[in-house]
PDB file of N, CA and C in Angstrom:
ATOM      1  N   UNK A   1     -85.362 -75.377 132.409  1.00  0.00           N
ATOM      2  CA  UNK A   1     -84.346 -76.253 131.895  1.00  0.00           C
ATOM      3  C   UNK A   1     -83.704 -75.585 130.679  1.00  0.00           C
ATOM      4  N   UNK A   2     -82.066 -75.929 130.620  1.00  0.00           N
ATOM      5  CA  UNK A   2     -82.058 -74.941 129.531  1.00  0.00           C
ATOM      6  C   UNK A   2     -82.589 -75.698 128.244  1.00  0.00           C
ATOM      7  N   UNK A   3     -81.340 -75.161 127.174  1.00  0.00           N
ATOM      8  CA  UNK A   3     -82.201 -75.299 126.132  1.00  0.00           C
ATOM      9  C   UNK A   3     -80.424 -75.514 125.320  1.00  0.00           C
ATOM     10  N   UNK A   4     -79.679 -76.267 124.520  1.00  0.00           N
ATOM     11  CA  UNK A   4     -78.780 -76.089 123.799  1.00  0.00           C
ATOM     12  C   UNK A   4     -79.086 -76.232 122.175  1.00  0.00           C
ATOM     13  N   UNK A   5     -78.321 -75.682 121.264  1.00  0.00           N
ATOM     14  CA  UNK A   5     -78.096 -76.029 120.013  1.00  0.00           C
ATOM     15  C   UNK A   5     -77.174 -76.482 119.165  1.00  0.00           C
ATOM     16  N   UNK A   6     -76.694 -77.274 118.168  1.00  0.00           N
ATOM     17  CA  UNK A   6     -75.579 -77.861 118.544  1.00  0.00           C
ATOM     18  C   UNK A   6     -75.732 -77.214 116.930  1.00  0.00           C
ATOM     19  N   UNK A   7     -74.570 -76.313 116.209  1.00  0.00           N
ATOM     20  CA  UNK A   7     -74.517 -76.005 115.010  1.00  0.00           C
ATOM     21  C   UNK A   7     -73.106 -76.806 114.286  1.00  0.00           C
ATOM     22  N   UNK A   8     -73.428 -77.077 113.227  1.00  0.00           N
ATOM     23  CA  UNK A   8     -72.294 -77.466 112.087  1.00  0.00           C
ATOM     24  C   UNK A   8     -71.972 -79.478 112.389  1.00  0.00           C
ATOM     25  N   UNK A   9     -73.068 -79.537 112.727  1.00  0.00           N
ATOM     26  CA  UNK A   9     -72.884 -81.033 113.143  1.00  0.00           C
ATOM     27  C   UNK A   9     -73.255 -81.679 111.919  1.00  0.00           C
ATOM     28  N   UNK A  10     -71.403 -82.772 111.786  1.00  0.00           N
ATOM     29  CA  UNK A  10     -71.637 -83.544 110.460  1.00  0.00           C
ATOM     30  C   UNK A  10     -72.809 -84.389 110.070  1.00  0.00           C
ATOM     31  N   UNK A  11     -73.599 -85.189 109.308  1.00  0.00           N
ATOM     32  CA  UNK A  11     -74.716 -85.526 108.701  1.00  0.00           C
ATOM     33  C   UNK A  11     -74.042 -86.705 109.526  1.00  0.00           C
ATOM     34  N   UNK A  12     -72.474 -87.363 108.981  1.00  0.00           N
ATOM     35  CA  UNK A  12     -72.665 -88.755 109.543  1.00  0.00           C
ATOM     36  C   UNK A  12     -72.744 -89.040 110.891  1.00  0.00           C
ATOM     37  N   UNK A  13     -72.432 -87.685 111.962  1.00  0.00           N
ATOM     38  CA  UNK A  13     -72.290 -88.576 113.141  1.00  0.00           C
ATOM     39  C   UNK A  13     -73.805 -87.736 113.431  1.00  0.00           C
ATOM     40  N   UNK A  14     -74.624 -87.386 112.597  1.00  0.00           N
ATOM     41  CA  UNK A  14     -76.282 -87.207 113.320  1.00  0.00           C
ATOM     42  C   UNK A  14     -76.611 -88.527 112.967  1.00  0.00           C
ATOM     43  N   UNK A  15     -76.109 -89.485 112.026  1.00  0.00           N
ATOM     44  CA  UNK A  15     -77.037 -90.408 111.497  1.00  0.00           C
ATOM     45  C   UNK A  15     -76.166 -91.590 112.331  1.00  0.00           C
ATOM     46  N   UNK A  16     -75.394 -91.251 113.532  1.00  0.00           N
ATOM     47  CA  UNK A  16     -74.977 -92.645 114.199  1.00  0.00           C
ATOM     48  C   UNK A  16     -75.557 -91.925 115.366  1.00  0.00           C
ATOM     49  N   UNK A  17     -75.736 -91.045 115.662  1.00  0.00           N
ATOM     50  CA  UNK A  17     -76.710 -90.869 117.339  1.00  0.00           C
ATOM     51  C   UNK A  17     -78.416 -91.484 116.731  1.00  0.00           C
ATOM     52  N   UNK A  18     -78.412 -91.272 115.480  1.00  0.00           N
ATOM     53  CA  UNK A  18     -79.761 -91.591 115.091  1.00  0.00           C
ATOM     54  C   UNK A  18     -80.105 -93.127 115.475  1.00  0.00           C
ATOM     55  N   UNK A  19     -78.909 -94.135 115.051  1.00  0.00           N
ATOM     56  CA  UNK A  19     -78.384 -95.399 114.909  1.00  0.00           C
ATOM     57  C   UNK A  19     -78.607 -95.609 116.218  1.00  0.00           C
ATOM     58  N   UNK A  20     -77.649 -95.032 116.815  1.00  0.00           N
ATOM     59  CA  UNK A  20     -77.442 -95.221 118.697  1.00  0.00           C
ATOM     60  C   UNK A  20     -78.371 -95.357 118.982  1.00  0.00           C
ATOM     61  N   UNK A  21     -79.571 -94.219 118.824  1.00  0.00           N
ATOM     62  CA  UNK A  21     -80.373 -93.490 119.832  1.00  0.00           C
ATOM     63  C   UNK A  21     -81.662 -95.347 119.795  1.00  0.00           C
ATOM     64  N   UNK A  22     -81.719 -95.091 118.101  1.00  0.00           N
ATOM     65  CA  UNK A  22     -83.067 -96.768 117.977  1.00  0.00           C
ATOM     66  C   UNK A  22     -82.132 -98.064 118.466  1.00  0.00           C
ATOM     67  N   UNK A  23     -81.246 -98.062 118.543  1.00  0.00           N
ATOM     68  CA  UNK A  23     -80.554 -99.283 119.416  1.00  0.00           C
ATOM     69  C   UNK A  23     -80.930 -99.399 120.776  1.00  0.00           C
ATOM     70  N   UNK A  24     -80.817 -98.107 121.419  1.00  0.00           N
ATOM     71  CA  UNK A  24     -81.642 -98.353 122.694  1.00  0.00           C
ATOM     72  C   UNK A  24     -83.205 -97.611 123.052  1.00  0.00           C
ATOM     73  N   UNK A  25     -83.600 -97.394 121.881  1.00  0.00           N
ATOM     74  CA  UNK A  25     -85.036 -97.378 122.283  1.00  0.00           C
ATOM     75  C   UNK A  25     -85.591 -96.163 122.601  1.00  0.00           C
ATOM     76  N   UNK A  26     -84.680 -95.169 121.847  1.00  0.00           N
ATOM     77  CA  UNK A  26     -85.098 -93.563 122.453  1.00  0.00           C
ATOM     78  C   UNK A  26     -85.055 -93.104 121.064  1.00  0.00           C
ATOM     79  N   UNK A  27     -85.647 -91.501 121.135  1.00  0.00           N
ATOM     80  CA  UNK A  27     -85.787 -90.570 120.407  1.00  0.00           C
ATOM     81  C   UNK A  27     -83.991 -90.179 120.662  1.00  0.00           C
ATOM     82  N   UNK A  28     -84.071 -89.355 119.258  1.00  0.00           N
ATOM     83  CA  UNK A  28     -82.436 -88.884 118.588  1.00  0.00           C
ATOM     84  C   UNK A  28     -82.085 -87.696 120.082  1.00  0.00           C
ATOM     85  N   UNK A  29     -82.880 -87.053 120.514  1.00  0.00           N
ATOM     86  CA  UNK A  29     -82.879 -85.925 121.421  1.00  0.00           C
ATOM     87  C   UNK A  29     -82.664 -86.515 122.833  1.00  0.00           C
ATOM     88  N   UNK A  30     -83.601 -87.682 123.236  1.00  0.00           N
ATOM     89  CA  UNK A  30     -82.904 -88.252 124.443  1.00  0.00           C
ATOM     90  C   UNK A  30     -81.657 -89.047 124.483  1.00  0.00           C
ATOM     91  N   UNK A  31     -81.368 -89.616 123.309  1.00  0.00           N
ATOM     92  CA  UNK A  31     -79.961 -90.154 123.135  1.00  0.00           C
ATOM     93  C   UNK A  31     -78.630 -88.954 123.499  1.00  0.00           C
ATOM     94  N   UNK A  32     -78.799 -87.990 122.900  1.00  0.00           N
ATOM     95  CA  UNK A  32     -78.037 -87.025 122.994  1.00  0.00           C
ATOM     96  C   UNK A  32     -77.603 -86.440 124.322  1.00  0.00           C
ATOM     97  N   UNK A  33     -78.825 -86.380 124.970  1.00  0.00           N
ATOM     98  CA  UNK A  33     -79.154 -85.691 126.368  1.00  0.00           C
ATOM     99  C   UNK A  33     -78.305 -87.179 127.079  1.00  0.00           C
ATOM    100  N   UNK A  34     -78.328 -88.342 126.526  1.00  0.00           N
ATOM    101  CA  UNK A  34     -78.077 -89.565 127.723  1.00  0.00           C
ATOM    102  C   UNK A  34     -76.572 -89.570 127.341  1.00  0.00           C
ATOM    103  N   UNK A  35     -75.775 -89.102 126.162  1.00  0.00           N
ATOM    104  CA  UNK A  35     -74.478 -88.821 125.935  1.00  0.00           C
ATOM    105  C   UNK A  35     -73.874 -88.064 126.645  1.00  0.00           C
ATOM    106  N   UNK A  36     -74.299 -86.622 126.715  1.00  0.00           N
ATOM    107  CA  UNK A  36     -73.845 -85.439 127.403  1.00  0.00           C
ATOM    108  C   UNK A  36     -73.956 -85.610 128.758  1.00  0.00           C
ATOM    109  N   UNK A  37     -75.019 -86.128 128.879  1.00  0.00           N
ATOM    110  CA  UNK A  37     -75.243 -86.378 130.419  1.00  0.00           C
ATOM    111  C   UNK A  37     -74.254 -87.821 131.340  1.00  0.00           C
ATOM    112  N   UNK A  38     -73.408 -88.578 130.502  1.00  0.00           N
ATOM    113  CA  UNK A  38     -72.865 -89.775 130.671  1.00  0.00           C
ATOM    114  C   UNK A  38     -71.411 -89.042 130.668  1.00  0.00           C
ATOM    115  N   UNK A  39     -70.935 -88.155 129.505  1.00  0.00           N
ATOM    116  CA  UNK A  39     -69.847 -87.516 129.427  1.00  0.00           C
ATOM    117  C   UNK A  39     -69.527 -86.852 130.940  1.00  0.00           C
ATOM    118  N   UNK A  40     -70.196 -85.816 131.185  1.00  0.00           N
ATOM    119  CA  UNK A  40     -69.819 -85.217 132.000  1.00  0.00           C
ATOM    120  C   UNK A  40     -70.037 -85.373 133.428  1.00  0.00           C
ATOM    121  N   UNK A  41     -71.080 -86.693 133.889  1.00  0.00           N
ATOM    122  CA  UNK A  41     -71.278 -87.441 135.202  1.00  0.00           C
ATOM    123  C   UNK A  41     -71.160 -88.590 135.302  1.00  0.00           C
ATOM    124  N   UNK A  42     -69.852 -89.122 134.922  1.00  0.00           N
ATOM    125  CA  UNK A  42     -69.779 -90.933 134.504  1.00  0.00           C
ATOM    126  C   UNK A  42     -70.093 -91.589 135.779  1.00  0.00           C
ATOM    127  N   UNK A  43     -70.975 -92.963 135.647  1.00  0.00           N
ATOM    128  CA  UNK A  43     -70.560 -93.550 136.872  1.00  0.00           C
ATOM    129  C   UNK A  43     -70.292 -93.778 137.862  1.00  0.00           C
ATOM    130  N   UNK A  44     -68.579 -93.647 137.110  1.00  0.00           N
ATOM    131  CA  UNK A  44     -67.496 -93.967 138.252  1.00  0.00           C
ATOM    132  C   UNK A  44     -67.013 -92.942 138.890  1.00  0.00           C
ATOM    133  N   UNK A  45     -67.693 -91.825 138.938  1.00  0.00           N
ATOM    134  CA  UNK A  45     -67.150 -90.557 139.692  1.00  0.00           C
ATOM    135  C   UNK A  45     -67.482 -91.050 141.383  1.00  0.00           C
ATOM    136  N   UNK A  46     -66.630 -90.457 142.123  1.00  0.00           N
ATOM    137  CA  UNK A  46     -66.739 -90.374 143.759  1.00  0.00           C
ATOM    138  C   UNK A  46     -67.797 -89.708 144.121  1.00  0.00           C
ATOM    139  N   UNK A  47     -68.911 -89.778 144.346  1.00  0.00           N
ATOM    140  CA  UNK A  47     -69.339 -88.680 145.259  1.00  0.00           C
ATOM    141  C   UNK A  47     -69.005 -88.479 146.913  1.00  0.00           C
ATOM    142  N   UNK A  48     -69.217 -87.336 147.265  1.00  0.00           N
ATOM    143  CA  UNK A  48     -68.375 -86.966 148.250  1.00  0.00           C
ATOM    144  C   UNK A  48     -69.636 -87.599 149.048  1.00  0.00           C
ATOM    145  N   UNK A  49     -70.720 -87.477 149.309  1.00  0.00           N
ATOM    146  CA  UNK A  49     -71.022 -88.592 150.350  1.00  0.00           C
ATOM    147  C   UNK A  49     -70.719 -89.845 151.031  1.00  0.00           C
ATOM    148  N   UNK A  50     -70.524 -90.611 149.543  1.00  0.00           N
ATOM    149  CA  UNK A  50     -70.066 -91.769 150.030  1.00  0.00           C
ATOM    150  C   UNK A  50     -68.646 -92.224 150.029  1.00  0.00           C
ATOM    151  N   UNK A  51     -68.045 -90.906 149.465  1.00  0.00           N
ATOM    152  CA  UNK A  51     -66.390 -90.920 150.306  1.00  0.00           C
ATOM    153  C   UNK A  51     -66.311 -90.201 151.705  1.00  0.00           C
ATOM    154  N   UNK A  52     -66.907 -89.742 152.090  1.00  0.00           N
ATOM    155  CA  UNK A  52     -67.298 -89.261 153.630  1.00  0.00           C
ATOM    156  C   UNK A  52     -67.849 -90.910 154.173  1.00  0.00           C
ATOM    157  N   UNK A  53     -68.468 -91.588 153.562  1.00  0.00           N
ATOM    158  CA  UNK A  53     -69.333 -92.761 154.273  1.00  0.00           C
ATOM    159  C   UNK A  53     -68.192 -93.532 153.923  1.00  0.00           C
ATOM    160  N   UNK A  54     -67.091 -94.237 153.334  1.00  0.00           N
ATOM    161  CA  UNK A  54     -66.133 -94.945 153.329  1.00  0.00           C
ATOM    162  C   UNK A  54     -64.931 -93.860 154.275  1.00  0.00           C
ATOM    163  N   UNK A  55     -64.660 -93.417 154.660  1.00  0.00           N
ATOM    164  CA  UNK A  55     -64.033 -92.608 155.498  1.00  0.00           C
ATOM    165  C   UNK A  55     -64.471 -93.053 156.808  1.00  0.00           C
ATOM    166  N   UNK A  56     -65.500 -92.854 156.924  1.00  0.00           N
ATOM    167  CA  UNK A  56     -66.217 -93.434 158.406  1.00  0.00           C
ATOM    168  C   UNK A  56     -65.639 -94.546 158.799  1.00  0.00           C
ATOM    169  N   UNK A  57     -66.426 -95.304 157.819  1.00  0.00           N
ATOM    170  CA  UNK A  57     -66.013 -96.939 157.924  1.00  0.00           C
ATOM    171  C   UNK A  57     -64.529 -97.389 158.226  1.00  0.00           C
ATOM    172  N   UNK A  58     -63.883 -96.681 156.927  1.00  0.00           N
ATOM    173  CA  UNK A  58     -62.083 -97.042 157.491  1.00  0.00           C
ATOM    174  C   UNK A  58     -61.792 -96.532 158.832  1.00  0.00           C
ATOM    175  N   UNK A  59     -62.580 -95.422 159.965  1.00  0.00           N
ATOM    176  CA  UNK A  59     -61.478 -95.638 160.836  1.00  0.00           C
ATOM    177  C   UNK A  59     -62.282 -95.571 162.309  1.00  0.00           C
ATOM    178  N   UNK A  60     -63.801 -96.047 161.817  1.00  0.00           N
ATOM    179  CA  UNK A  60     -64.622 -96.310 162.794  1.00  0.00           C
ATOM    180  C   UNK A  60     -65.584 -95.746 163.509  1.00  0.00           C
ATOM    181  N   UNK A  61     -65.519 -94.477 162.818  1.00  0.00           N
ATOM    182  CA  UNK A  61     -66.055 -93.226 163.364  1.00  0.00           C
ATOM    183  C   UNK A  61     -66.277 -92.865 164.713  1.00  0.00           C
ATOM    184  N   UNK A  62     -67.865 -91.923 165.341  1.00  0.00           N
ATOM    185  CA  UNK A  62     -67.662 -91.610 166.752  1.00  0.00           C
ATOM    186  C   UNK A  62     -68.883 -91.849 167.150  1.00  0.00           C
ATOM    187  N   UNK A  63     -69.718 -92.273 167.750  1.00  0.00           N
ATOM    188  CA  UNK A  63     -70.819 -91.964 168.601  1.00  0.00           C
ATOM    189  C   UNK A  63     -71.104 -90.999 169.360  1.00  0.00           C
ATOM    190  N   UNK A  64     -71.741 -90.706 169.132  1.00  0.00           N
ATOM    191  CA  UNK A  64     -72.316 -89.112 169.613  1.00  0.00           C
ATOM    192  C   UNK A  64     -73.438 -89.380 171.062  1.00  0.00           C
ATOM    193  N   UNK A  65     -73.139 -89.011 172.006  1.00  0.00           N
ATOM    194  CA  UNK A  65     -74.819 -89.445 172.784  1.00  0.00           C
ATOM    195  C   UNK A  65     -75.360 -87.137 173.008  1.00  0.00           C
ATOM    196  N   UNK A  66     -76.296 -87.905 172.156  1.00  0.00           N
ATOM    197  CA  UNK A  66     -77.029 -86.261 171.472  1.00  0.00           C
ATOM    198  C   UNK A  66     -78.647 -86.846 172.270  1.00  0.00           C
ATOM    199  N   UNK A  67     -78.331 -85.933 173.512  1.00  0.00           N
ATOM    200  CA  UNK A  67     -79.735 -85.646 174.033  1.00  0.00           C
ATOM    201  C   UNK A  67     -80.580 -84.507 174.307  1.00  0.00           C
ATOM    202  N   UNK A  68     -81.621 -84.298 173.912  1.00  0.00           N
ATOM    203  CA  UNK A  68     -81.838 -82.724 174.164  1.00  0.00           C
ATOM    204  C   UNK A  68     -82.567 -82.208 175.433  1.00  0.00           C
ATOM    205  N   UNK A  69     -82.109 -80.935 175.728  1.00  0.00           N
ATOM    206  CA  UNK A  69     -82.415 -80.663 176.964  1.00  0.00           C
ATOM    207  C   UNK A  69     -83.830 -80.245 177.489  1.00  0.00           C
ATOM    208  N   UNK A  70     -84.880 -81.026 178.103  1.00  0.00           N
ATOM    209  CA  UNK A  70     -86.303 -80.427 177.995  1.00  0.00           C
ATOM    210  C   UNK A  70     -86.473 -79.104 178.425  1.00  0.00           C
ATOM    211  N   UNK A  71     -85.818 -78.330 179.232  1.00  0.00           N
ATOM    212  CA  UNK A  71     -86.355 -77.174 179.754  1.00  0.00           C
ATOM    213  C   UNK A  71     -86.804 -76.586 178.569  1.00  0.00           C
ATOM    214  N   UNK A  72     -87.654 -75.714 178.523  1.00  0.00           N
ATOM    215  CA  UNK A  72     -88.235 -75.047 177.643  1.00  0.00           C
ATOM    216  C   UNK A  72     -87.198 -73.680 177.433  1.00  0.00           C
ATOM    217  N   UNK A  73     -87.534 -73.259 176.078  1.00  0.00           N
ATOM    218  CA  UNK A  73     -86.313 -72.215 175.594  1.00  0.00           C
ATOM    219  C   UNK A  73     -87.319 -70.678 175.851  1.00  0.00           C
ATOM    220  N   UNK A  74     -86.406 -69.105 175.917  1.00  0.00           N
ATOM    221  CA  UNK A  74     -86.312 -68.494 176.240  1.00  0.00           C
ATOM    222  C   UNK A  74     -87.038 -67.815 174.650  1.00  0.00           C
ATOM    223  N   UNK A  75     -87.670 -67.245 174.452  1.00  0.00           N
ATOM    224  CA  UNK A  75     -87.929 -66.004 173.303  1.00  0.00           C
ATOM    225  C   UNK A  75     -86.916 -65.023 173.040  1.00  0.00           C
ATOM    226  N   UNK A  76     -86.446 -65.197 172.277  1.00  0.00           N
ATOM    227  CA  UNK A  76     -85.279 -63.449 172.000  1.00  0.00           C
ATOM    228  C   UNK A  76     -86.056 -62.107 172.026  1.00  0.00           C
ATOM    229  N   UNK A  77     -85.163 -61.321 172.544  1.00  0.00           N
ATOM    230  CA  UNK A  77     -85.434 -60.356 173.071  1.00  0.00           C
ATOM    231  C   UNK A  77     -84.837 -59.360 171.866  1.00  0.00           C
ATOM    232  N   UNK A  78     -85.823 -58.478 171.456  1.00  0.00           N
ATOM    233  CA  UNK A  78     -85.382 -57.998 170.218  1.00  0.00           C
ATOM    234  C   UNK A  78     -85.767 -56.177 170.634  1.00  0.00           C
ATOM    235  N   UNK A  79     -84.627 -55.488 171.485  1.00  0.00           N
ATOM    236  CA  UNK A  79     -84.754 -54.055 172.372  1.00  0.00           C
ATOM    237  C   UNK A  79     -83.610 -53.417 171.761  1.00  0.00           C
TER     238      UNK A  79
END
């Protein structure tokens, strides 16, 4: 995992993540990590799964009839 350092950071906004962090019940370091980590993966982002899975839905998708064939398979031939 990495590892960051955050240099020249003003006193007052360490002492409002400090604020933040005992408002909800964490250490100053997991507050930080739950900032950065909120910044840059909000929410409300799409993931492409489940815009592939609302895609489906809007236009009904396909049924597949996926059966597999018993004969038994062949070894490759490696000459």
């Amino acid at each position: 995992m990495a590892v960051v350092t955050v240099r020249n950071l003003p006193d007052e906004t360490h002492r409002a993540i400090k604020v933040r962090a005992a408002h909800h019940g964490r250490s100053t370091e997991a507050e930080i990590r739950a900032i950065l980590d909120e910044a840059v993966r909000p929410a409300d982002r799409v993931k492409v799964g489940s815009a592939l899975a609302a895609l489906r839905a809007k236009f009904g998708g396909v049924d597949l009839d996926v059966t597999r064939d018993p004969a038994p398979t062949e070894a490759a031939k490696f000459e």
